[in-house]
Every structure is written in C-alpha cells, then in structure tokens.
C-alpha atoms as a PDB file:
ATOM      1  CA  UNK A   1     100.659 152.757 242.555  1.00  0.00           C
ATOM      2  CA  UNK A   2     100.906 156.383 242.301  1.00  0.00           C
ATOM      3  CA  UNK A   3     103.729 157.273 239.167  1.00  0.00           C
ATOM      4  CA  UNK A   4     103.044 154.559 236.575  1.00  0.00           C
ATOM      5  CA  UNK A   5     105.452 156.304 234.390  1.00  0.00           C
ATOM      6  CA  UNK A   6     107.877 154.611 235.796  1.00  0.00           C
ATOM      7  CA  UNK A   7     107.213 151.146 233.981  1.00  0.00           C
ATOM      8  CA  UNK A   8     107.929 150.157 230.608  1.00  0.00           C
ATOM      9  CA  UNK A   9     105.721 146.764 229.036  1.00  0.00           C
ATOM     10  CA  UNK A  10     106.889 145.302 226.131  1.00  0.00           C
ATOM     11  CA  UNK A  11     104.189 143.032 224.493  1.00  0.00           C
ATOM     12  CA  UNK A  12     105.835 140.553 221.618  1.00  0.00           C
ATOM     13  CA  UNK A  13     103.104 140.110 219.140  1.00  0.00           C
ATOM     14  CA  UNK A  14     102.731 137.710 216.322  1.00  0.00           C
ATOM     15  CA  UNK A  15      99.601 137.783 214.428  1.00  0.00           C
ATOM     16  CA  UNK A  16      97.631 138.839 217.507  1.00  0.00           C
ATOM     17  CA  UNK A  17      94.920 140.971 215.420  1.00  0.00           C
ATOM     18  CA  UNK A  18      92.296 139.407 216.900  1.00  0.00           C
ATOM     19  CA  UNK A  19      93.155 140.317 220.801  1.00  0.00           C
ATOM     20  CA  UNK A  20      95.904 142.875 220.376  1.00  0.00           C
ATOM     21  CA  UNK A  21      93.714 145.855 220.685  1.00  0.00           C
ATOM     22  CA  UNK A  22      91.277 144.672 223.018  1.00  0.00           C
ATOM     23  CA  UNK A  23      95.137 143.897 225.181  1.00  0.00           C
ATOM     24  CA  UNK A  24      96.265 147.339 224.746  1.00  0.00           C
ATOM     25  CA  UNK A  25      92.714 148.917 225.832  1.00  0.00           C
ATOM     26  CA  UNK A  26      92.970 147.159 229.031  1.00  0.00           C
ATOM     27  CA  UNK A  27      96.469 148.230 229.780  1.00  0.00           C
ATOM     28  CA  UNK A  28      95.685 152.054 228.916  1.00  0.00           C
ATOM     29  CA  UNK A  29      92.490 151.559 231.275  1.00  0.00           C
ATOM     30  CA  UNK A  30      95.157 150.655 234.380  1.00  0.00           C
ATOM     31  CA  UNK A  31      96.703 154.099 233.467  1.00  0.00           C
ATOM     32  CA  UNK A  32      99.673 152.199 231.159  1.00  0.00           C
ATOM     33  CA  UNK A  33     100.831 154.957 228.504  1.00  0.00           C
ATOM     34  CA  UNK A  34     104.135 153.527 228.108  1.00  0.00           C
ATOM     35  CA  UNK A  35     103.597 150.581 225.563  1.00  0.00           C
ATOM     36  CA  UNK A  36     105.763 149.076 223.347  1.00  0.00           C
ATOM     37  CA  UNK A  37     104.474 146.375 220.817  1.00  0.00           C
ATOM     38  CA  UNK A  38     107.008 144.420 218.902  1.00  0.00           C
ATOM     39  CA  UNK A  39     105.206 143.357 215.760  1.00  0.00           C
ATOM     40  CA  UNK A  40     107.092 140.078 215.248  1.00  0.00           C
ATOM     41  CA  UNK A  41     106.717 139.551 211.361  1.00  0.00           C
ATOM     42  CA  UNK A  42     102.690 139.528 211.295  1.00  0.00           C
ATOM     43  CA  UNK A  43     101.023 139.179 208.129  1.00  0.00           C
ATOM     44  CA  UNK A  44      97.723 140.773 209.588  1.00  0.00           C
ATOM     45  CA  UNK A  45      96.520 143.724 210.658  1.00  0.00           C
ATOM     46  CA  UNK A  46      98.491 143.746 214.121  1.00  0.00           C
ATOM     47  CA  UNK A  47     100.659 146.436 213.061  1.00  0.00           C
ATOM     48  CA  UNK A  48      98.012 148.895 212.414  1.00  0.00           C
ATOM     49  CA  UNK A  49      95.904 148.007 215.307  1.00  0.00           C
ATOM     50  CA  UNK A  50      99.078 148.454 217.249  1.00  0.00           C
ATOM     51  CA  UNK A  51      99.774 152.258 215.823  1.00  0.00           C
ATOM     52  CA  UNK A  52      96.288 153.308 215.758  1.00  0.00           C
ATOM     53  CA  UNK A  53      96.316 152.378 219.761  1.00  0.00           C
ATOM     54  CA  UNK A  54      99.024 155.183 220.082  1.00  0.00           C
ATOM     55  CA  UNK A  55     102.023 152.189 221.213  1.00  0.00           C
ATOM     56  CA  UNK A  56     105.371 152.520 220.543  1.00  0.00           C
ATOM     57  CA  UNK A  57     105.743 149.558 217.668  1.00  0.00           C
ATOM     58  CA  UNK A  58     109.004 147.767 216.828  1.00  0.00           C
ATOM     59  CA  UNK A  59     108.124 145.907 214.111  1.00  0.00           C
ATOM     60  CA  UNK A  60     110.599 142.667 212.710  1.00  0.00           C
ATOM     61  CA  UNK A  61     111.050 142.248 208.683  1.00  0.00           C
ATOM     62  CA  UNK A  62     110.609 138.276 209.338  1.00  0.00           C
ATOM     63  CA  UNK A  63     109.338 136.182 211.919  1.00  0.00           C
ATOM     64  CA  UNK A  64     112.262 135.712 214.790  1.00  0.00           C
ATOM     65  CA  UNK A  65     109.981 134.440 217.720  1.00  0.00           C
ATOM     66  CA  UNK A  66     109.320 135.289 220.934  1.00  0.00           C
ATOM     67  CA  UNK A  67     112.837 135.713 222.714  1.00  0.00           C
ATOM     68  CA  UNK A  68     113.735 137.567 219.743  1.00  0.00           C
ATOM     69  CA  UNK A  69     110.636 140.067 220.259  1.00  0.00           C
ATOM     70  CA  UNK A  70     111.092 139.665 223.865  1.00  0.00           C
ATOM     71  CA  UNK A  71     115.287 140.753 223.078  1.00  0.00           C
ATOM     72  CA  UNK A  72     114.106 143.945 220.437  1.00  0.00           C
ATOM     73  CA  UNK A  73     111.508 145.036 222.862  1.00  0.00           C
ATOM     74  CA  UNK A  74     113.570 145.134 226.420  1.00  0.00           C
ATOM     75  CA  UNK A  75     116.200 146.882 224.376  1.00  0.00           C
ATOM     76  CA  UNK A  76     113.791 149.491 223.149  1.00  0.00           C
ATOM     77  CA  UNK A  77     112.561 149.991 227.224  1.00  0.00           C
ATOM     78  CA  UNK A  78     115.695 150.460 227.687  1.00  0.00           C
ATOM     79  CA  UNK A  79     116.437 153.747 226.131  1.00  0.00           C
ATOM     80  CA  UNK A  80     113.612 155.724 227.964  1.00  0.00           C
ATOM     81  CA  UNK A  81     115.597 154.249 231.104  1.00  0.00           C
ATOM     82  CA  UNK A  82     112.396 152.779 233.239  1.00  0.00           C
ATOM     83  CA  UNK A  83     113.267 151.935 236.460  1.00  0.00           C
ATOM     84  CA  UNK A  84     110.669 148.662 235.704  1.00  0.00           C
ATOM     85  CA  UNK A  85     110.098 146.579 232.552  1.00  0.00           C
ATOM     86  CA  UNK A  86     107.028 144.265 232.182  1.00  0.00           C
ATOM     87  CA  UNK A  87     107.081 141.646 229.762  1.00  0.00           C
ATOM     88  CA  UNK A  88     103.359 140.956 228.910  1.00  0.00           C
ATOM     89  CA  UNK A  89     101.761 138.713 226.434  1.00  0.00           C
ATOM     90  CA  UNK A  90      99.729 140.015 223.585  1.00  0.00           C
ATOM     91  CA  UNK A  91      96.767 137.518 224.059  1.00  0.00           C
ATOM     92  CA  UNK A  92      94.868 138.305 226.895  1.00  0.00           C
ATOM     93  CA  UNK A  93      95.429 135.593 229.413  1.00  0.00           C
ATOM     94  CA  UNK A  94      97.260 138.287 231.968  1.00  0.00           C
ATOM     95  CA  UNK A  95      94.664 140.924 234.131  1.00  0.00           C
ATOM     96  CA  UNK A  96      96.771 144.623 234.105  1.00  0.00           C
ATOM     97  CA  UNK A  97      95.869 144.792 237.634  1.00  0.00           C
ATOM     98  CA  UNK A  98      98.714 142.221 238.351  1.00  0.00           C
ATOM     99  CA  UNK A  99     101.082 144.318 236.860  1.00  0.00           C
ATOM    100  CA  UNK A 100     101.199 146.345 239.541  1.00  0.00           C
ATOM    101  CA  UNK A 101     101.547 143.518 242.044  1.00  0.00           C
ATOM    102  CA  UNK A 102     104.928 142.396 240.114  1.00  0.00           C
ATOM    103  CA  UNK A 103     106.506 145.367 240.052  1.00  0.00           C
ATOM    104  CA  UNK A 104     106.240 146.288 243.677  1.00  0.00           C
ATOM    105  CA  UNK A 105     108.786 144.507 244.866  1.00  0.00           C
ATOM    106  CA  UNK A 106     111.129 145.946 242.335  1.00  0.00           C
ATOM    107  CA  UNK A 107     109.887 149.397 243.253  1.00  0.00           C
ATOM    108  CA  UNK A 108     109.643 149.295 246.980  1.00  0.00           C
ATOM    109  CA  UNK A 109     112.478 146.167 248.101  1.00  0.00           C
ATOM    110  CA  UNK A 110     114.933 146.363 245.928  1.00  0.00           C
ATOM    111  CA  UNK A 111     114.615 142.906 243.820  1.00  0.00           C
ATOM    112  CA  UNK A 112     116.154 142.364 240.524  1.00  0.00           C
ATOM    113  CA  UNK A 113     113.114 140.016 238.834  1.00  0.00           C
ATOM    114  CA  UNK A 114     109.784 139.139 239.481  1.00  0.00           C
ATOM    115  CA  UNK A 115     107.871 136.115 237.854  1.00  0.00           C
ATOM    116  CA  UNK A 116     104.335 136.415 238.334  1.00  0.00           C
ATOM    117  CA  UNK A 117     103.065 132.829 238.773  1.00  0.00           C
ATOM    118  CA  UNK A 118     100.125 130.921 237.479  1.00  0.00           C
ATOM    119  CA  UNK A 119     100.932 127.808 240.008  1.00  0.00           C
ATOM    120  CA  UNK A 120     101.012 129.119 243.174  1.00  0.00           C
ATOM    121  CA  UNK A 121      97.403 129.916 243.923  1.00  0.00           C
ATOM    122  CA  UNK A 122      95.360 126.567 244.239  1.00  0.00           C
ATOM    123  CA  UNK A 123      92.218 128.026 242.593  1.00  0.00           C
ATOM    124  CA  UNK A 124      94.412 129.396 239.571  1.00  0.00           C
ATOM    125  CA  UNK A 125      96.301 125.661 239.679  1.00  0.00           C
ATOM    126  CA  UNK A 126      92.787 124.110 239.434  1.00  0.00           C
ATOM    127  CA  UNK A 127      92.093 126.455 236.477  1.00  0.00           C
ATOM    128  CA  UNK A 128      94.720 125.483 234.390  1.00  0.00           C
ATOM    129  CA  UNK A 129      94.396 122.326 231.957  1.00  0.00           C
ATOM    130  CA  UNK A 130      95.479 119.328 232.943  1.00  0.00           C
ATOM    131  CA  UNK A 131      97.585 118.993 229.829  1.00  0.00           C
ATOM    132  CA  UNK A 132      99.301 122.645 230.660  1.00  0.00           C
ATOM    133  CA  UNK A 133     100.027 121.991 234.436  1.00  0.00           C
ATOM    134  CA  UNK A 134     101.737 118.540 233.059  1.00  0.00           C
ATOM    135  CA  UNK A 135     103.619 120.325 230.595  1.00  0.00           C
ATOM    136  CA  UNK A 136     104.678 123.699 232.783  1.00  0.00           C
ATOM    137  CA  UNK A 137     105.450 121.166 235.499  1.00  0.00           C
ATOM    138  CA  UNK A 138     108.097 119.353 233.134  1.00  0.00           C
ATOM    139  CA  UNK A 139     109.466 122.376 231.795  1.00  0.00           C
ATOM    140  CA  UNK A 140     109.898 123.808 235.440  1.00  0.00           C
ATOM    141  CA  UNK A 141     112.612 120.495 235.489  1.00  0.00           C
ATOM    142  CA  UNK A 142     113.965 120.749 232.998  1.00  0.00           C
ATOM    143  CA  UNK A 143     114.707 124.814 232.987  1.00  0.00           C
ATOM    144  CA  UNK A 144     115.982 123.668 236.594  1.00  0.00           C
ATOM    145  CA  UNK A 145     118.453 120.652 235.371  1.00  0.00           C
ATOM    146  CA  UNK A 146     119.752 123.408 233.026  1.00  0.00           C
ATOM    147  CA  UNK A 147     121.077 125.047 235.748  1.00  0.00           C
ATOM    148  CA  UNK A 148     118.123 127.960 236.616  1.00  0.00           C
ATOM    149  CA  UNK A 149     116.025 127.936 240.131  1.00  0.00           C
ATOM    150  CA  UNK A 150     113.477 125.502 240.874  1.00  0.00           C
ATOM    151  CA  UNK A 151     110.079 127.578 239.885  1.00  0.00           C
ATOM    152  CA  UNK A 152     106.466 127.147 240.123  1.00  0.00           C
ATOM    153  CA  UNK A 153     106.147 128.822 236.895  1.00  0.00           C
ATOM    154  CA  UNK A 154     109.009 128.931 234.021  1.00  0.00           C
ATOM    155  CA  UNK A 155     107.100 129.800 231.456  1.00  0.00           C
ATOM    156  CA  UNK A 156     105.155 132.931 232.276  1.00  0.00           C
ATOM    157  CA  UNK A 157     104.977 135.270 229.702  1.00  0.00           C
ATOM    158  CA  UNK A 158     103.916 138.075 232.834  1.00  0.00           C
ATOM    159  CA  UNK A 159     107.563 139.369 234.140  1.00  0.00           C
ATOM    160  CA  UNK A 160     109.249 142.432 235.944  1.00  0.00           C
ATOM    161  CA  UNK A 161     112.939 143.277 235.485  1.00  0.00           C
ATOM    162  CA  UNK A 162     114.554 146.409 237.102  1.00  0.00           C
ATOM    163  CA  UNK A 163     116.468 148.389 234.666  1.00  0.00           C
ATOM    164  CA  UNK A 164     120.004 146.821 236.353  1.00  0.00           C
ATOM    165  CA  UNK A 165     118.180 143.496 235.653  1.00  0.00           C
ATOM    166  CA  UNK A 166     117.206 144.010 232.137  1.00  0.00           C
ATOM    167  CA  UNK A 167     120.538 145.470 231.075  1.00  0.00           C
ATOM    168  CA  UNK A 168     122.450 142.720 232.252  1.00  0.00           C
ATOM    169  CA  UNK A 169     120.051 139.813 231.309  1.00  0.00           C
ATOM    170  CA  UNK A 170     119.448 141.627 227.434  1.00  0.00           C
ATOM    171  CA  UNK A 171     123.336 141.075 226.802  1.00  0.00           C
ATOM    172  CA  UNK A 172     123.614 137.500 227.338  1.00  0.00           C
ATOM    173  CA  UNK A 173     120.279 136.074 226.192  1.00  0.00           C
ATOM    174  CA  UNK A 174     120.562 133.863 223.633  1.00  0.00           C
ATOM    175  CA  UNK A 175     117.327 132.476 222.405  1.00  0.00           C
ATOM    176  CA  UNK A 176     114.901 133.797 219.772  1.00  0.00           C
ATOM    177  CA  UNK A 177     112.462 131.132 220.427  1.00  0.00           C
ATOM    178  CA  UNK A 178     110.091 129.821 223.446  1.00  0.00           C
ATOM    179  CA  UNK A 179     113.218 128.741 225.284  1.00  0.00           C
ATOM    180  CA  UNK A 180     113.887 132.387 226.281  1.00  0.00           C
ATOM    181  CA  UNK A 181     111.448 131.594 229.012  1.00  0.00           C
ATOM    182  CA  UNK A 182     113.755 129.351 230.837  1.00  0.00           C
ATOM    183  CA  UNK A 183     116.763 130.999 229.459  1.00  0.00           C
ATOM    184  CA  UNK A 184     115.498 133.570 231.516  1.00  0.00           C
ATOM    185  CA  UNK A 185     115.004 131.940 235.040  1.00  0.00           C
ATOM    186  CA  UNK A 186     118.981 130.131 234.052  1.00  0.00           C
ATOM    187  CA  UNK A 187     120.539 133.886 233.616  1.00  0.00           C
ATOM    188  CA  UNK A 188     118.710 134.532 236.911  1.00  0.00           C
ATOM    189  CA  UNK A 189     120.553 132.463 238.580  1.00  0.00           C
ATOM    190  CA  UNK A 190     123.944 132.613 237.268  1.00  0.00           C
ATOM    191  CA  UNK A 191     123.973 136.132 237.929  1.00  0.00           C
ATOM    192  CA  UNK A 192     122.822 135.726 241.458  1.00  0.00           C
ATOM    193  CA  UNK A 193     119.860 138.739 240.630  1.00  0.00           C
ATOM    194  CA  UNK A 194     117.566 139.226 244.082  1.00  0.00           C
ATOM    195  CA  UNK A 195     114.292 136.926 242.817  1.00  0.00           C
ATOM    196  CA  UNK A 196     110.973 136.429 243.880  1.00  0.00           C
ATOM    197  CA  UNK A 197     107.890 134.689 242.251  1.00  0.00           C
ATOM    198  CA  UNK A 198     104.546 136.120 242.738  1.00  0.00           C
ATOM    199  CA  UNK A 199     100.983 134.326 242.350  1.00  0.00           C
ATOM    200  CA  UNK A 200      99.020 135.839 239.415  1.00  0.00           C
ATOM    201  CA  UNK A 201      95.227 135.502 237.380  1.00  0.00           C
ATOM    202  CA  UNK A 202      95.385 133.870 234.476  1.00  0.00           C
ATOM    203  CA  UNK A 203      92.307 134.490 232.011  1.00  0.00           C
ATOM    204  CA  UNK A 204      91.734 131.257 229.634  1.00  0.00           C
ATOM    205  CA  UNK A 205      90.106 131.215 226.871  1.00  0.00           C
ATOM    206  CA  UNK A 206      90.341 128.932 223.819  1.00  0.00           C
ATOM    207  CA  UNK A 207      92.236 131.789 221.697  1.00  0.00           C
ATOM    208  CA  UNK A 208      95.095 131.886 224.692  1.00  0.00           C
ATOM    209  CA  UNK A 209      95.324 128.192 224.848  1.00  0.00           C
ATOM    210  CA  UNK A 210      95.621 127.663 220.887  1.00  0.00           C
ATOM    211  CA  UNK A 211      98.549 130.335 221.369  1.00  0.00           C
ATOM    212  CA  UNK A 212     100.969 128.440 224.041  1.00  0.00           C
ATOM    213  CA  UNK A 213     102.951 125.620 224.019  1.00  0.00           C
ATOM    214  CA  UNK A 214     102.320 122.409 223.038  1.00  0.00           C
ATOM    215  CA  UNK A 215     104.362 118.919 223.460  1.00  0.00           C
ATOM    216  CA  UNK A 216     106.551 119.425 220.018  1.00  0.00           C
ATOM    217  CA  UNK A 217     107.514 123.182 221.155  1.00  0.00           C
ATOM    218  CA  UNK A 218     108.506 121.844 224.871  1.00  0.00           C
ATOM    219  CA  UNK A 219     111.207 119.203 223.053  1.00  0.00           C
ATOM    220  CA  UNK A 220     112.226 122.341 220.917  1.00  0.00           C
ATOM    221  CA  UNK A 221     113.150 124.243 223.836  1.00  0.00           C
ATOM    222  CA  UNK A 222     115.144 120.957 225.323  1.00  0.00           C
ATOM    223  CA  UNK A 223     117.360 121.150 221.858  1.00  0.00           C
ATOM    224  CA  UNK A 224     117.500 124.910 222.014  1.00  0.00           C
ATOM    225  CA  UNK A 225     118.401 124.334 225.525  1.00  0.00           C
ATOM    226  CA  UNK A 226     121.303 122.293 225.441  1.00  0.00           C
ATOM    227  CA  UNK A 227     122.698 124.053 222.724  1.00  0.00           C
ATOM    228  CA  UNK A 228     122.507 127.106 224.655  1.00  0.00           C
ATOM    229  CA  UNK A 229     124.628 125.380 227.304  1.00  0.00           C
ATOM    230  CA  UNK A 230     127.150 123.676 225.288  1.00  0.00           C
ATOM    231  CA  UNK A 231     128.041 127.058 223.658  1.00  0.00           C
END
C-alpha cells in the first residue's frame, strides 16, 4: 500500500503500560503515523508512554470501557476525515501487516466494513484456546440471534470502517462495554453496509489472553445486549 496516510487506527487502551509502546513501535515500523490512543482511565504509565510515542491521545477522566474508547476514538478519526479507520487493540495479539489486508477492500472495492477474522484460517483456529474458540463461537450466536450477520469472528478487536461507515455506525452505537463488539456486526446489518470478513494472525501470549473475555463478561454482554434491543 502506497499512501498510508490515508488510514486512521484508533487503539482503546486501559492500563496497557506493559505492551502499549512495544504496540505503537510496531505500527510506526509498517509506516503508521496516524495513531490515536484513547487512554481509557489508566492509573499507570500508559498515558505517558502513549505521548512520548508521538500518538494522538484522548484520554477519559474515568474508566468507560471499551465501546466507550472505541466511540471517543472513531469520533476523533473522524475529524482528520480518513477515508479508512482501523480499530486495533492495544495488547499485541494483532501483526500491523494485516492492517493493510483489511483495509483493501475498503480502499480498492468499495466495502463499508471489514472484520479481520481469527476463525477462518484452520492453523489460526487450531491456535486459539479451546476455552476462546468455545466462547467466540457462542458469542458469534448470540450477536447473530440479536439480529447481526452470522460471523466467524464477532469479537475481533482488528476492524476497518470507511469514513461513510464510521459516521453512520458512531451515531447509533450504544455500548460502552465489550458488547460494542457485537453491537457492531448488529448496526452492520441493519444498515445494510457492503461487509466482508477477512482471515487474520493472531499473536497469543499469556498477557493477551489475561486481557479478553472470560465466561462472566460474555453473560454481561447478553444483559447489555438485550437492553440494547429493548430500547
């Protein structure tokens, strides 16, 4: 990819001291300069390691969670008017070089969203815990039963929106927690945006899988869920 000026990545951050500047290395080594970290209410030193990196930072009073940084960072992209945003996590299970494999088809054929996927790819499928593919699996239902597509991959935190895309998905998301992954693939849908999924690397390590979600945050995003729906 030629003009990475083009792209936007927002990269929601909540006490991520420990992998947020090793993150934002990586992403200025793909030729990344346009950064912005939303510094979600840490009480470390992600902040700093965020400014001294030479990022944009948003930075939240108190902890909302991640739709919330997800919401204050697309917002941000927004005002430089990319004609890509890339959501990305802070914790180094995503390789920058997929980056550029998501937002092709934004770029170059005209979609709306892309969702890069750790579950398409049988060697990334046999890389992923047991206990995550069970989980991801049963949050793929459920995110479908709440009236979004039928996905490999809900809950990737590794995402492309066009700027059409973001605009119209950043004024009707509602969640400030986890959920705003499936929110996400549900807004998708009921605004009929042009969608693909694309198979991604995943890099685990036991700092990224101490950082996802567990059993007790997968019923929190049911609840969340079907409040979400009922209002």
């Amino acid at each position: 990819m030629k003009n990475k000026d083009d792209i936007y990545i927002v990269v929601p951050a909540y006490n991520e001291e420990k992998m947020i500047g090793s993150t934002l290395k990586k992403l200025k080594g793909e030729g990344y300069k346009n950064i912005i970290v939303v510094d979600d209410g840490s009480s470390d030193n992600t902040y700093n390691i965020a400014k001294e990196k030479g990022t944009i930072v948003c930075r939240h009073l108190i902890n909302r969670g991640l739709g919330g940084a997800l919401g204050t960072g697309i917002k941000c992209a927004l005002l430089y008017n990319p004609k890509v945003i890339i959501t990305f996590d802070a914790d180094g299970q995503h390789d920058p070089n997929d980056i550029e494999k998501i937002a092709k088809p934004i770029l170059e054929d005209n979609y709306d969203v892309v969702i890069g996927s750790r579950l398409m790819d049988e060697n990334e499928v046999k890389n992923m815990p047991k206990i995550k593919r069970i989980g991801n699996w049963g949050l793929n239902l459920l995110t479908y039963l709440m009236g979004g597509h039928f996905i490999t991959d809900s809950q990737s935190g590794l995402r492309a929106f066009s700027n059409k895309a973001a605009k119209i998905l950043i004024n009707q998301l509602k969640s400030n927690k986890y959920e705003v992954s499936s929110e996400f693939v549900v807004l998708i849908k009921r605004n009929n945006l042009k969608f693909k999924e694309i198979p991604i690397k995943t890099i685990y390590t036991d700092y990224s899988m101490a950082r996802g979600t567990n059993v007790i945050t997968g019923f929190k995003i049911l609840v969340k869920l079907i409040i979400h729906k009922l209002i």
